[in-house]
N, C-alpha and C. Protein backbone atom coordinates (compact mmCIF):
# COMPACT_ATOMS: atom_id res chain seq x y z
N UNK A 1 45.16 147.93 201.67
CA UNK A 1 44.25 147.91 202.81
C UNK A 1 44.90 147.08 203.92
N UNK A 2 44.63 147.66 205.15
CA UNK A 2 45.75 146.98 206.41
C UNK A 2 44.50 147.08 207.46
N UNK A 3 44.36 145.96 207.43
CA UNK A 3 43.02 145.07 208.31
C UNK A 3 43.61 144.42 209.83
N UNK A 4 43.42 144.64 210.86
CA UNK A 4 44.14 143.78 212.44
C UNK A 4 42.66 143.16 213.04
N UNK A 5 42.93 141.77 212.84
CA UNK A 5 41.65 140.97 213.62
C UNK A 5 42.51 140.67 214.66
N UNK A 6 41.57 140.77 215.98
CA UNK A 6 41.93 140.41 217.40
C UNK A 6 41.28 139.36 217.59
N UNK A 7 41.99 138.18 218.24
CA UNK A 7 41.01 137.24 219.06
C UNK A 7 41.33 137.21 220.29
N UNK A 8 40.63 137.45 221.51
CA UNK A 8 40.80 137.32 222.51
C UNK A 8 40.78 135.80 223.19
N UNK A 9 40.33 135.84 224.47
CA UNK A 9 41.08 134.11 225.25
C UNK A 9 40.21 133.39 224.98
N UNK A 10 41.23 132.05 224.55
CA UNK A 10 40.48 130.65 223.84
C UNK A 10 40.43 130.67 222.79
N UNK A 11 40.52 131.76 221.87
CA UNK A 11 39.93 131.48 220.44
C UNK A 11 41.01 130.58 219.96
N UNK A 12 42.21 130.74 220.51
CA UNK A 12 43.44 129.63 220.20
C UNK A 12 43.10 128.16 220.38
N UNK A 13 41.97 128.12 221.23
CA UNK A 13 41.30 127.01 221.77
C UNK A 13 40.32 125.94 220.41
N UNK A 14 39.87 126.81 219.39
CA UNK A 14 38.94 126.42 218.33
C UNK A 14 39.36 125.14 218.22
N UNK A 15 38.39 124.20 217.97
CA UNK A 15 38.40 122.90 217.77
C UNK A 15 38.70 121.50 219.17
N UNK A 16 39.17 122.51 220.02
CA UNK A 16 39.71 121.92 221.09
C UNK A 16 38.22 121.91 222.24
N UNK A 17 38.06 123.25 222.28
CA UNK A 17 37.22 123.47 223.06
C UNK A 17 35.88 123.66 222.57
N UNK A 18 34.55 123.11 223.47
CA UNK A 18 33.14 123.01 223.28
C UNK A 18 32.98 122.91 221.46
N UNK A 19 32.89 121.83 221.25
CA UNK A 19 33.15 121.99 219.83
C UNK A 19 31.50 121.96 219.29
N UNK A 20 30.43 121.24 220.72
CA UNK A 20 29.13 121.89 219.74
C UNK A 20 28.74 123.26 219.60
N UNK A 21 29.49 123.93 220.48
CA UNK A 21 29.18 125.42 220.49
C UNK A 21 29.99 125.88 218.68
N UNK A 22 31.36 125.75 219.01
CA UNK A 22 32.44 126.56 218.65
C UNK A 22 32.64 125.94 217.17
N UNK A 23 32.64 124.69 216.84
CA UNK A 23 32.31 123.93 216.07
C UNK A 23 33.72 122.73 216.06
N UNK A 24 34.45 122.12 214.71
CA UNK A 24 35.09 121.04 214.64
C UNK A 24 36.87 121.66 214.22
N UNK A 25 36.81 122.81 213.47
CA UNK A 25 37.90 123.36 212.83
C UNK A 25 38.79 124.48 213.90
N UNK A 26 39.92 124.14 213.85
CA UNK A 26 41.02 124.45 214.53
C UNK A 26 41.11 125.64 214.43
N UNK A 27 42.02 126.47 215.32
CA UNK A 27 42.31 127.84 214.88
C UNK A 27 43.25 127.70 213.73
N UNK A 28 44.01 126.96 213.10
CA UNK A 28 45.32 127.16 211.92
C UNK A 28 43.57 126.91 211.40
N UNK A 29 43.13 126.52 211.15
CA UNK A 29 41.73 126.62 210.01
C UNK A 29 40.97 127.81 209.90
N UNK A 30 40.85 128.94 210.80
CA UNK A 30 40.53 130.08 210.57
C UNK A 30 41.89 131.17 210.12
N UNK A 31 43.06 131.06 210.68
CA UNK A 31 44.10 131.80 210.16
C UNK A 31 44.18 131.13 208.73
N UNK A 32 43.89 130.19 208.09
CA UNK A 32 43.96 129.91 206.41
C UNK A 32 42.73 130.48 205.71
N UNK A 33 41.44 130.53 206.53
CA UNK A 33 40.74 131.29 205.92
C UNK A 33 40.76 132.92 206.04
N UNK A 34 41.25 133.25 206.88
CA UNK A 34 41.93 134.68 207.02
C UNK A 34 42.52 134.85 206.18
N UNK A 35 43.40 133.94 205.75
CA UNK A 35 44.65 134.41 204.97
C UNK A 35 44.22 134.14 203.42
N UNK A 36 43.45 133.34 203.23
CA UNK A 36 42.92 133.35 201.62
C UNK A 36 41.78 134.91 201.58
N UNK A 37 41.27 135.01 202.38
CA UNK A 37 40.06 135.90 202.33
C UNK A 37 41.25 137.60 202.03
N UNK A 38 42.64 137.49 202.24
CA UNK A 38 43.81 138.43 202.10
C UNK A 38 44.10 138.29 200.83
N UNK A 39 44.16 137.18 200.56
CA UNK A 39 44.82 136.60 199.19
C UNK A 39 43.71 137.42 198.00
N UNK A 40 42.19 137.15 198.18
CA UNK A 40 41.40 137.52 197.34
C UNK A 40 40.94 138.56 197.40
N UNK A 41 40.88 139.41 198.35
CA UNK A 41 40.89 140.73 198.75
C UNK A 41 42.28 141.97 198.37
N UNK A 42 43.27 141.26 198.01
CA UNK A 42 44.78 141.87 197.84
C UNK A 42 44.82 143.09 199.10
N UNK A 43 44.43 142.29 200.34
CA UNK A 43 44.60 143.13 201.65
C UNK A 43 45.86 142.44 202.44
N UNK A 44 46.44 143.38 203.47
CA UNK A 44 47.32 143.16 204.22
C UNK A 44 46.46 142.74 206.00
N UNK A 45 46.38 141.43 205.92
CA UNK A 45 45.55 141.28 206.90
C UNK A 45 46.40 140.33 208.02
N UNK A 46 46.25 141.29 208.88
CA UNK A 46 47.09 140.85 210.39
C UNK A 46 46.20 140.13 211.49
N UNK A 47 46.12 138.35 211.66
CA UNK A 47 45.62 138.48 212.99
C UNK A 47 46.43 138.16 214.10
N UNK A 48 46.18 138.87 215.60
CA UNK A 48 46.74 138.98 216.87
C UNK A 48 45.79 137.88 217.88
N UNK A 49 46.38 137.39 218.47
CA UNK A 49 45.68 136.54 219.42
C UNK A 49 46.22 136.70 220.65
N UNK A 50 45.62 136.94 222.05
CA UNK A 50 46.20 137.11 223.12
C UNK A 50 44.88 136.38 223.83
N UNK A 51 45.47 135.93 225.41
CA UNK A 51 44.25 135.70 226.41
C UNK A 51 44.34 136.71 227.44
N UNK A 52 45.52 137.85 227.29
CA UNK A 52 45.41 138.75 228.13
C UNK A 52 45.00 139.93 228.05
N UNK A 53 44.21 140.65 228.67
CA UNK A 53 43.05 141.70 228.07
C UNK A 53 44.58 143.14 228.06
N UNK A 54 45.52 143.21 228.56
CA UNK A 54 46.60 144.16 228.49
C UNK A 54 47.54 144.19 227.31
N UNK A 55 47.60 142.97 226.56
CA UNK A 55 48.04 142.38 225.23
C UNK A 55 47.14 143.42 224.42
N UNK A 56 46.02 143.11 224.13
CA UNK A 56 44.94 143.25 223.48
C UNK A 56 44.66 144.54 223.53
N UNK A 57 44.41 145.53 224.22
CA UNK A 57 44.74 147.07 224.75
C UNK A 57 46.35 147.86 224.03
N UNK A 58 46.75 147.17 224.47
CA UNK A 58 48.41 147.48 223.54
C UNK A 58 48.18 147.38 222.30
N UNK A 59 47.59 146.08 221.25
CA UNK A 59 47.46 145.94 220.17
C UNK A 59 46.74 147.24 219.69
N UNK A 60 45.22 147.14 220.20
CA UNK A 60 44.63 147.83 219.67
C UNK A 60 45.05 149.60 219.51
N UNK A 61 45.87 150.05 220.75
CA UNK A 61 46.57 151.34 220.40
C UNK A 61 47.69 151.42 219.46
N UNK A 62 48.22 150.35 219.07
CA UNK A 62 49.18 149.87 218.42
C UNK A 62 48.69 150.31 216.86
N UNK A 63 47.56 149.53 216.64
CA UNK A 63 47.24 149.96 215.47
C UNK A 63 46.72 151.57 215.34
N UNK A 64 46.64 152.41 216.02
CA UNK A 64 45.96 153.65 215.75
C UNK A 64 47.73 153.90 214.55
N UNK A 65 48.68 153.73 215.53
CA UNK A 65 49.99 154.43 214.70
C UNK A 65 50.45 153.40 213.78
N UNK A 66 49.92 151.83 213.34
CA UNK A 66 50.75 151.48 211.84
C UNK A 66 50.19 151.18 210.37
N UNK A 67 48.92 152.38 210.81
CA UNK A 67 48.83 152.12 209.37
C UNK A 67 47.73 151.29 209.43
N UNK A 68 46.75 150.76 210.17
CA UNK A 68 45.92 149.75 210.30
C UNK A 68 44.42 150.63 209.98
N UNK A 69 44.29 150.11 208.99
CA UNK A 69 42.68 151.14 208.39
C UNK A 69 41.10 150.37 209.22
N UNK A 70 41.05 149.23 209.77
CA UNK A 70 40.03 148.25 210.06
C UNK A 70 40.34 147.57 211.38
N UNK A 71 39.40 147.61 212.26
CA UNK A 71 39.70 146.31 213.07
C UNK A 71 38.31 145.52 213.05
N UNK A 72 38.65 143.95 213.11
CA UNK A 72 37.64 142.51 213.44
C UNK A 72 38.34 142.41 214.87
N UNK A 73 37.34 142.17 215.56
CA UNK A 73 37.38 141.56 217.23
C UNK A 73 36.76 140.97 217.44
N UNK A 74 37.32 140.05 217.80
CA UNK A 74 36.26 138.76 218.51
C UNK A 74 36.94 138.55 220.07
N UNK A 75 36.72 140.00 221.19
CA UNK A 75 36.67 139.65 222.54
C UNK A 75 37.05 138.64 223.42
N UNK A 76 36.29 137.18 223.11
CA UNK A 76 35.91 136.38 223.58
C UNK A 76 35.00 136.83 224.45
N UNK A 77 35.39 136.23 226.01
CA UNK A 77 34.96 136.77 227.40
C UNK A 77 34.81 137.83 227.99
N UNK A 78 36.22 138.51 227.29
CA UNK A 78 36.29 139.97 227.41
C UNK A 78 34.85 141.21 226.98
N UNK A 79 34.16 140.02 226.05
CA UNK A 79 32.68 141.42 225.42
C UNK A 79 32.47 141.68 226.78
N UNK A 80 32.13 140.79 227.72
CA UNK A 80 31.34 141.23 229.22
C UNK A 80 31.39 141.89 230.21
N UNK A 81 32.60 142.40 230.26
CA UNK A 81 32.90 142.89 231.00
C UNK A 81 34.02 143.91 231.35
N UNK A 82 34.89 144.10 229.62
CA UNK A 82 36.14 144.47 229.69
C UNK A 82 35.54 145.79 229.06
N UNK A 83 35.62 146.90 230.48
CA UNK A 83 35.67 148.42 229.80
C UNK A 83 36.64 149.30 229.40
N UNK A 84 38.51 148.30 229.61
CA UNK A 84 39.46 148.84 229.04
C UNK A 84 39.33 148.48 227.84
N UNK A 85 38.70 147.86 227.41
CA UNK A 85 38.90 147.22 225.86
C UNK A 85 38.11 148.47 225.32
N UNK A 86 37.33 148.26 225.56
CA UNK A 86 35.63 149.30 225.33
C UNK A 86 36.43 150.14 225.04
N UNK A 87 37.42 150.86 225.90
CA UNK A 87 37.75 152.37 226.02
C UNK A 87 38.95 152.61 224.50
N UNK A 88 39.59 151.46 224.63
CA UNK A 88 40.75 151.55 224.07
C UNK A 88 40.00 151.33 222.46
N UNK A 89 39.00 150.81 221.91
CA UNK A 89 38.11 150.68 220.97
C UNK A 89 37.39 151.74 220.48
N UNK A 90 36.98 152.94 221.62
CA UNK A 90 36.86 153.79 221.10
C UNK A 90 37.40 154.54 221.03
N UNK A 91 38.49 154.44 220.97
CA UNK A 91 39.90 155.41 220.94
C UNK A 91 40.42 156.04 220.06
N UNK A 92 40.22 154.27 219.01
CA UNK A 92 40.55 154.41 217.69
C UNK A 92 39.26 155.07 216.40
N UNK A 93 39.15 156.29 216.32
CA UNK A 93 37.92 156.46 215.78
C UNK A 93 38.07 156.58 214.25
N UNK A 94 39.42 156.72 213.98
CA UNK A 94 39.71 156.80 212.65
C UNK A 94 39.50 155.36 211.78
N UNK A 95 39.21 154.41 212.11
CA UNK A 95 39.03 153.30 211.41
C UNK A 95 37.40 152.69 212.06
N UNK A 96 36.93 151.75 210.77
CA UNK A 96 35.85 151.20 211.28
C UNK A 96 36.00 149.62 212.08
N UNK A 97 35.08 149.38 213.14
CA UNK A 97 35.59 148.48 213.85
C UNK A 97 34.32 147.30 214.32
N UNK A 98 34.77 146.17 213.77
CA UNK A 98 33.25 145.00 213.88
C UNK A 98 33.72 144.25 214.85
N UNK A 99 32.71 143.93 215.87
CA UNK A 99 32.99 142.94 216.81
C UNK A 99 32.04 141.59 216.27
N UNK A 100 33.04 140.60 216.44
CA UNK A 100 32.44 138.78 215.83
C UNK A 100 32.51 138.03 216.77
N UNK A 101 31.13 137.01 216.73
CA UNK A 101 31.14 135.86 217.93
C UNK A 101 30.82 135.12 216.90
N UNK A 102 31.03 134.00 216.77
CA UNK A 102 31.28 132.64 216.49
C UNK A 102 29.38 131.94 216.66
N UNK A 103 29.40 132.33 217.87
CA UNK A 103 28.08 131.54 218.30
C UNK A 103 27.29 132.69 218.21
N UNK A 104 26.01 132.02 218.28
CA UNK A 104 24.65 133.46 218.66
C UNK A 104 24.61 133.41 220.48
N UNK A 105 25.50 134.58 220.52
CA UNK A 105 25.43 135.09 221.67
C UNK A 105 24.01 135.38 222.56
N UNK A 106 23.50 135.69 221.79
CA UNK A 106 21.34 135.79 222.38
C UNK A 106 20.90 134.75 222.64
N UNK A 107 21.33 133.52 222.16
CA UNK A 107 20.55 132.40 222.69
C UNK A 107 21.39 131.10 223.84
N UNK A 108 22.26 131.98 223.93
CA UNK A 108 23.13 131.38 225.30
C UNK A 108 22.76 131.98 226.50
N UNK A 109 23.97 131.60 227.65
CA UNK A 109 23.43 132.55 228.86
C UNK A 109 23.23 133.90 229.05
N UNK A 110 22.90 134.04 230.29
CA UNK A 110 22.30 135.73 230.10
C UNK A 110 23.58 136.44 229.91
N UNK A 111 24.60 136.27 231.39
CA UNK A 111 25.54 137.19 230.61
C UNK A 111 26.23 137.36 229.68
N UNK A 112 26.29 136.90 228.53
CA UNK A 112 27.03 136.26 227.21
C UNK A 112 25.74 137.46 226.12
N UNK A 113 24.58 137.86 226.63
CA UNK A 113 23.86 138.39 225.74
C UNK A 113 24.63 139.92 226.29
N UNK A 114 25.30 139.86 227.18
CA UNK A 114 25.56 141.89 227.46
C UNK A 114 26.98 141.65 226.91
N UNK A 115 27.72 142.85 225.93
CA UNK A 115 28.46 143.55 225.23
C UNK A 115 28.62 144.70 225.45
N UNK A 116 29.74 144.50 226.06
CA UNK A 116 29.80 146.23 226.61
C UNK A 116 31.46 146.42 225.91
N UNK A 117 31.70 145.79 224.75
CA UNK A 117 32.62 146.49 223.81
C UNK A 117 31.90 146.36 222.74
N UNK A 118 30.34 146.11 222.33
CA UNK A 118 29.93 146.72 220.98
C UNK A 118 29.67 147.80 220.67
N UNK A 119 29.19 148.88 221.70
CA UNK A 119 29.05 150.13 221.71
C UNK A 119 30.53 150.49 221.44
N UNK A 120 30.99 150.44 221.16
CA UNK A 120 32.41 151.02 220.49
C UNK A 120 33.27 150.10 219.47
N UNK A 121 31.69 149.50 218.76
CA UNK A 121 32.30 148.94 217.31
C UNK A 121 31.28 149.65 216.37
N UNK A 122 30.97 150.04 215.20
CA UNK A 122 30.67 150.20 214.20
C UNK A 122 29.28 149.10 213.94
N UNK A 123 29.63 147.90 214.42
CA UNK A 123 28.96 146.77 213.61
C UNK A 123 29.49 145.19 214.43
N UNK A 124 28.20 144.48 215.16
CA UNK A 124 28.58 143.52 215.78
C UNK A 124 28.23 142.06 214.72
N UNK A 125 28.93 141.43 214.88
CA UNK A 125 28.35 140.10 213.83
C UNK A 125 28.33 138.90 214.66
N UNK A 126 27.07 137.94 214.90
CA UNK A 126 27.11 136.59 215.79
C UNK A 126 26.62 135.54 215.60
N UNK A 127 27.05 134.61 215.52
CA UNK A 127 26.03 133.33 214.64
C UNK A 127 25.84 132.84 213.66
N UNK A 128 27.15 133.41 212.97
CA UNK A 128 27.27 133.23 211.44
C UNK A 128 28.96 131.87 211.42
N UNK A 129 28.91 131.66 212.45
CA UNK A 129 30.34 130.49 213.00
C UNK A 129 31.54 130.84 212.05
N UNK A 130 32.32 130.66 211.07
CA UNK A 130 33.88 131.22 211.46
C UNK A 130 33.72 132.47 210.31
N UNK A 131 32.20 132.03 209.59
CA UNK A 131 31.76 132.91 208.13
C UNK A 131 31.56 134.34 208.78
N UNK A 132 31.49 134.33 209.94
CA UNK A 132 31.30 135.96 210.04
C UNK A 132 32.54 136.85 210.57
N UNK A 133 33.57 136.24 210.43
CA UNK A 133 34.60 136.73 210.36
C UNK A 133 35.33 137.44 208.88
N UNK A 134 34.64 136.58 207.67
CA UNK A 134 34.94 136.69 206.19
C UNK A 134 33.85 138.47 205.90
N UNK A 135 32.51 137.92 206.80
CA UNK A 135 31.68 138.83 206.72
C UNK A 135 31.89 140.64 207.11
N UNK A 136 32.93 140.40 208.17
CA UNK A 136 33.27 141.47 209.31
C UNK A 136 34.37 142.04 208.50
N UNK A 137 35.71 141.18 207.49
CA UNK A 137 36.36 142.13 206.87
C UNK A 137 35.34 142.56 205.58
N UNK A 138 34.67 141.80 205.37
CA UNK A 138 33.67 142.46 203.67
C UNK A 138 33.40 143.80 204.33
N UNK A 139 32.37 144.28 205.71
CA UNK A 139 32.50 145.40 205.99
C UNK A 139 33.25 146.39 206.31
N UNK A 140 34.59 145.67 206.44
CA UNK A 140 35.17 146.86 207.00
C UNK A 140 36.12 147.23 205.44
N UNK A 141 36.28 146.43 204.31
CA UNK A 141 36.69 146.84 203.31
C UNK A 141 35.73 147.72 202.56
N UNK A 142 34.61 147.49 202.78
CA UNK A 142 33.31 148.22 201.85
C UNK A 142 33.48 149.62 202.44
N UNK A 143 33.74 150.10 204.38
CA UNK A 143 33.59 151.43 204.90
C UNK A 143 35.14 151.71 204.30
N UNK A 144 36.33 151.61 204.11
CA UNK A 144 37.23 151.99 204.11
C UNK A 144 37.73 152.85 202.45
């Protein structure tokens, strides 16, 4: 199984930035839980991190041709407003695709509640802090 989680801009930021939001643990603390959640899964799990939404567009066509059965996205900023992402998300229709926020997006500001790249995920997950990332590959191993 060949899984590609995206994080879009800041998530490199974890621990650094708004840490009552985002919480205390670093990004090398979610790439180790990525990478055990691979370990116990016996999946081939790739994550990509970019802050540039043209990075991220490339990736994601990238995976239609290597073999990549799943994508996890976590946008960032990009949910709000990025309809190349959107587009390039639903592009890929051959795999199932979960978008993850960290925080509960509904009980922040208003624009942070509109997602206009979940309509071209499968399955959005928010508020579950770095656990719904563990959550987002359980689904996309269960559709695959």
């Amino acid at each position: 199984m060949k899984i590609l989680v995206i994080n879009g801009p800041n998530l490199n930021f974890l621990g650094i930035r708004e840490k009552a939001i985002y919480g205390n643990q670093d990004y090398q603390y979610l790439l180790d839980l990525i990478g055990k959640k691979a370990e116990d899964t016996d999946s081939d799990i790739e994550v990509f991190q970019s802050n540039h939404e043209g990075a991220i567009i490339d990736r994601i066509q990238d995976a239609y041709f290597d073999g990549t059965q799943g994508i996890v996205i976590n946008p960032g900023a990009f949910t709000h407003y990025s309809y190349a992402i959107h587009d390039a998300l639903a592009s890929v229709t051959t795999m199932p695709k979960v978008e993850i926020h960290i925080s509960d997006i509904t009980s922040r500001e208003e624009f942070r509640k509109i997602s206009v790249t979940a309509p071209a995920c499968d399955k959005q997950i928010y508020g579950q802090g770095l656990d719904g990332y563990l959550q987002a590959i359980d689904y996309v191993l269960e559709k695959v």
